[in-house]
N, C-alpha and C. Protein backbone atom coordinates (compact mmCIF):
# COMPACT_ATOMS: atom_id res chain seq x y z
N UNK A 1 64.09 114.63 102.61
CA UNK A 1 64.38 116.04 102.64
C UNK A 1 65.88 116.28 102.66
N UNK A 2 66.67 115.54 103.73
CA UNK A 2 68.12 115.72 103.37
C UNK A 2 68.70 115.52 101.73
N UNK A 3 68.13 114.52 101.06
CA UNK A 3 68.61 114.37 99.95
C UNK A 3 68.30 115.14 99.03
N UNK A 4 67.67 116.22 99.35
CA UNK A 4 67.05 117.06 98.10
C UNK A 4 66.87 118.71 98.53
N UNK A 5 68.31 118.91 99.47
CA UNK A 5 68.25 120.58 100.64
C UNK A 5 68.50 121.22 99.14
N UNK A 6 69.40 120.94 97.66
CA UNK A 6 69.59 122.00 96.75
C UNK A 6 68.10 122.15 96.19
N UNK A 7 66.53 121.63 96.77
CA UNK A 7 65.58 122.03 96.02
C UNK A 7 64.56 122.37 97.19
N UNK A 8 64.83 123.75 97.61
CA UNK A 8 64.00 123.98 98.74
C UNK A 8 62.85 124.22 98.15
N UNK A 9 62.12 124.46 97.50
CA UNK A 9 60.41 124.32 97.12
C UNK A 9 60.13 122.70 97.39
N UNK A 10 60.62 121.91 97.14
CA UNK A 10 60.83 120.66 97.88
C UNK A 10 60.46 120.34 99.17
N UNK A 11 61.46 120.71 99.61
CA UNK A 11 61.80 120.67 101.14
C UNK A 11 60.59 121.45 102.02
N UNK A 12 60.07 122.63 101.22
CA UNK A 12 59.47 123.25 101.88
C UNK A 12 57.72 122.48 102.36
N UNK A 13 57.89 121.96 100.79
CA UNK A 13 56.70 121.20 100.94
C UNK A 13 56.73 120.06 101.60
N UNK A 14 57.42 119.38 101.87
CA UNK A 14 57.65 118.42 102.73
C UNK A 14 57.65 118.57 104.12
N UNK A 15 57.91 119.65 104.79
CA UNK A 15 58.53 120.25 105.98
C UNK A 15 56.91 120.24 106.90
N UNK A 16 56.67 119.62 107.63
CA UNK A 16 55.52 119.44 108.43
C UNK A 16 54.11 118.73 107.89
N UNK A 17 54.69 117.48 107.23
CA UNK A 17 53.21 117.05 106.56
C UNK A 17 52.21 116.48 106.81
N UNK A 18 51.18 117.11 107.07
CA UNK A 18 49.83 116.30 108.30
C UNK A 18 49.33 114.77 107.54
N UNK A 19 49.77 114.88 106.13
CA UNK A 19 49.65 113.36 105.47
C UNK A 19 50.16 112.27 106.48
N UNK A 20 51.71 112.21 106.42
CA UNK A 20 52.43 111.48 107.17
C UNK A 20 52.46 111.49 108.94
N UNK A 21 51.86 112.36 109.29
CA UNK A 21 51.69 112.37 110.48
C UNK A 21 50.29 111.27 110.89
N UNK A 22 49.06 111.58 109.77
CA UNK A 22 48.10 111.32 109.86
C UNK A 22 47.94 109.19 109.96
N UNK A 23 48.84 109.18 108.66
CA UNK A 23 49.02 108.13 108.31
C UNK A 23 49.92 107.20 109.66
N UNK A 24 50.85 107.50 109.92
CA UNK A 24 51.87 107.08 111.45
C UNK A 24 50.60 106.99 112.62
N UNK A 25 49.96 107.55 112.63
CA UNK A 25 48.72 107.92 113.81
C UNK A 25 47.79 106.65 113.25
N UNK A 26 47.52 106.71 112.04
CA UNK A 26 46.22 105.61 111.90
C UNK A 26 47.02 104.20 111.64
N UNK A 27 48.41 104.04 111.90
CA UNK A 27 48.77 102.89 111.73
C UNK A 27 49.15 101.88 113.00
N UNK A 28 49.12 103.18 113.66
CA UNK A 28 49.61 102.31 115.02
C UNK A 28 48.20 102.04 116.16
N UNK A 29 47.04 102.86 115.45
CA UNK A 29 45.76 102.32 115.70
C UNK A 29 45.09 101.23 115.44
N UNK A 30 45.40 101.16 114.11
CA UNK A 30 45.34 99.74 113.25
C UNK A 30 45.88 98.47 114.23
N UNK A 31 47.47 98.75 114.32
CA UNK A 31 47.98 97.76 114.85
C UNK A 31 47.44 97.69 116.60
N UNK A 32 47.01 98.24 117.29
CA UNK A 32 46.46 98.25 118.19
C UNK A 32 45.33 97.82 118.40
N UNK A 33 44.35 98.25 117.44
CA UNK A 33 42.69 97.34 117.14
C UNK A 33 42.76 96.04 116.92
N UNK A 34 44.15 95.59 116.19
CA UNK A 34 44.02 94.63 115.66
C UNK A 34 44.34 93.31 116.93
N UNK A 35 45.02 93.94 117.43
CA UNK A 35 44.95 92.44 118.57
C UNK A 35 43.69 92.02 119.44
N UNK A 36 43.04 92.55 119.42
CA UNK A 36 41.57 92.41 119.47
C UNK A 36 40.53 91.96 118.58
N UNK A 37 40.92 92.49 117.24
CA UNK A 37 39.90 91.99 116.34
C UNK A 37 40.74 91.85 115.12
N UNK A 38 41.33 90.82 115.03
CA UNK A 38 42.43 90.47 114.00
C UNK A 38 42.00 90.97 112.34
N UNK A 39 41.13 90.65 111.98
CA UNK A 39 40.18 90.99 110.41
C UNK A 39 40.67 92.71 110.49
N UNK A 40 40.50 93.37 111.57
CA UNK A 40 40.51 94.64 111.78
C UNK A 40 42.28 95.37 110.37
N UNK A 41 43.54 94.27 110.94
CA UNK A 41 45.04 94.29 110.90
C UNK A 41 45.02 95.00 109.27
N UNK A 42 43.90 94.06 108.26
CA UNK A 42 44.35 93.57 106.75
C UNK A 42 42.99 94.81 106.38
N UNK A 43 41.91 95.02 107.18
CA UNK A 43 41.09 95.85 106.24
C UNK A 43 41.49 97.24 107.18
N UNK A 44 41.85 97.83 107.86
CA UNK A 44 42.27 99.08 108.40
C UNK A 44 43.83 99.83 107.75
N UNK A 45 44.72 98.45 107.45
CA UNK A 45 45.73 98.92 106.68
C UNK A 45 45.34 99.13 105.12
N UNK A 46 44.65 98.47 104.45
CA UNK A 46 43.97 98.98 103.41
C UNK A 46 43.38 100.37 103.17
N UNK A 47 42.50 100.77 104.17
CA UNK A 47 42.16 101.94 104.04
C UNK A 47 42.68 102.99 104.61
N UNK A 48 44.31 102.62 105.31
CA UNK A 48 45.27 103.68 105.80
C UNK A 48 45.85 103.82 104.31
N UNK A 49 46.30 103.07 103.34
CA UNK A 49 46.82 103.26 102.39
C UNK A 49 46.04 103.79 101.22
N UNK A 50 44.52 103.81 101.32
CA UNK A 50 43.97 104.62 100.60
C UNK A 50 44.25 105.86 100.56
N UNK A 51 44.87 106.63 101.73
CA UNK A 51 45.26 107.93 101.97
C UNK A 51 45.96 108.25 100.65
N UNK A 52 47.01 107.14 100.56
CA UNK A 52 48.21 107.75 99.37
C UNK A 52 47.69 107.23 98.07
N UNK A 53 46.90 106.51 97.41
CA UNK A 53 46.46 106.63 96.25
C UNK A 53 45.91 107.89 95.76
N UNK A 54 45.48 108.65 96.40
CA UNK A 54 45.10 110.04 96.42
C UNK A 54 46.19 110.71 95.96
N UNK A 55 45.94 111.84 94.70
CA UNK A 55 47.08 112.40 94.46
C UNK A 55 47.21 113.61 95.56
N UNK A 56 48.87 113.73 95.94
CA UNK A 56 49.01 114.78 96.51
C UNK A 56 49.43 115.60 96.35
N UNK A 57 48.37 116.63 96.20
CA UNK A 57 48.58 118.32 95.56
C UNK A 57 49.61 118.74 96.07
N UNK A 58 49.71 119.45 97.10
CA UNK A 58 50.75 120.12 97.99
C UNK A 58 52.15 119.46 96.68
N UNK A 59 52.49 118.18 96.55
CA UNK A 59 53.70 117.77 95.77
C UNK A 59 53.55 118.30 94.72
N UNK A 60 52.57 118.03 93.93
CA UNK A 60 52.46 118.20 92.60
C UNK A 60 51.83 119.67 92.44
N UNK A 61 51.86 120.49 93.40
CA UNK A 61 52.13 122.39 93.14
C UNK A 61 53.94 122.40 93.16
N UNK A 62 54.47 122.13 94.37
CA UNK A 62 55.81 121.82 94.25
C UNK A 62 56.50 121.54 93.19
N UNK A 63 56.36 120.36 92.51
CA UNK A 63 57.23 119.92 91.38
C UNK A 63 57.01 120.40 89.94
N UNK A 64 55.58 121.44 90.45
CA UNK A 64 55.59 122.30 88.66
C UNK A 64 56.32 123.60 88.96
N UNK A 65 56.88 124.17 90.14
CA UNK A 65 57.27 125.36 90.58
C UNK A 65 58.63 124.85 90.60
N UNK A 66 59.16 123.81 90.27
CA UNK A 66 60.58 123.31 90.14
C UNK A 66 60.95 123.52 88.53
C-alpha cells in the first residue's frame, strides 16, 4: 500500500482485507496443530494456500476502475 498511495482505488481496496487476516489466522493454526500431528504442517498449509488460487474480486474490480 505504501508503494502505490498515487493509486488510491488501490489502496482502498487493500485497506482492511479479511483475506489476509484470514490467511495469518489459519497459518499460525496450522503451525500450532502441527506439533502435534506433524502430516497436519504440509496438508493444512496446502489448503491455507488454496485461499489465494481463488481469484480475488475485490482486486480485480479495483484494477478495471484504474
Amino acid at each position: 500500500m505504501r508503494a502505490n498511495r498515487t493509486v488510491p482505488v488501490l489502496v482502498a481496496a487493500l485497506k482492511r482485507d479479511p483475506k489476509s487476516i484470514y490467511t495469518l489466522v489459519a497459518f499460525v493454526l496450522v503451525f500450532l496443530v502441527s506439533f502435534y500431528w506433524h502430516e497436519f504442517g504440509m496438508i493444512g498449509t496446502f489448503i491455507v494456500m488454496l485461499l489465494w488460487v481463488m481469484p480475488y474480486r475485490k482486486i480485480e474490480r479495483a484494477a478495471k476502475r484504474i
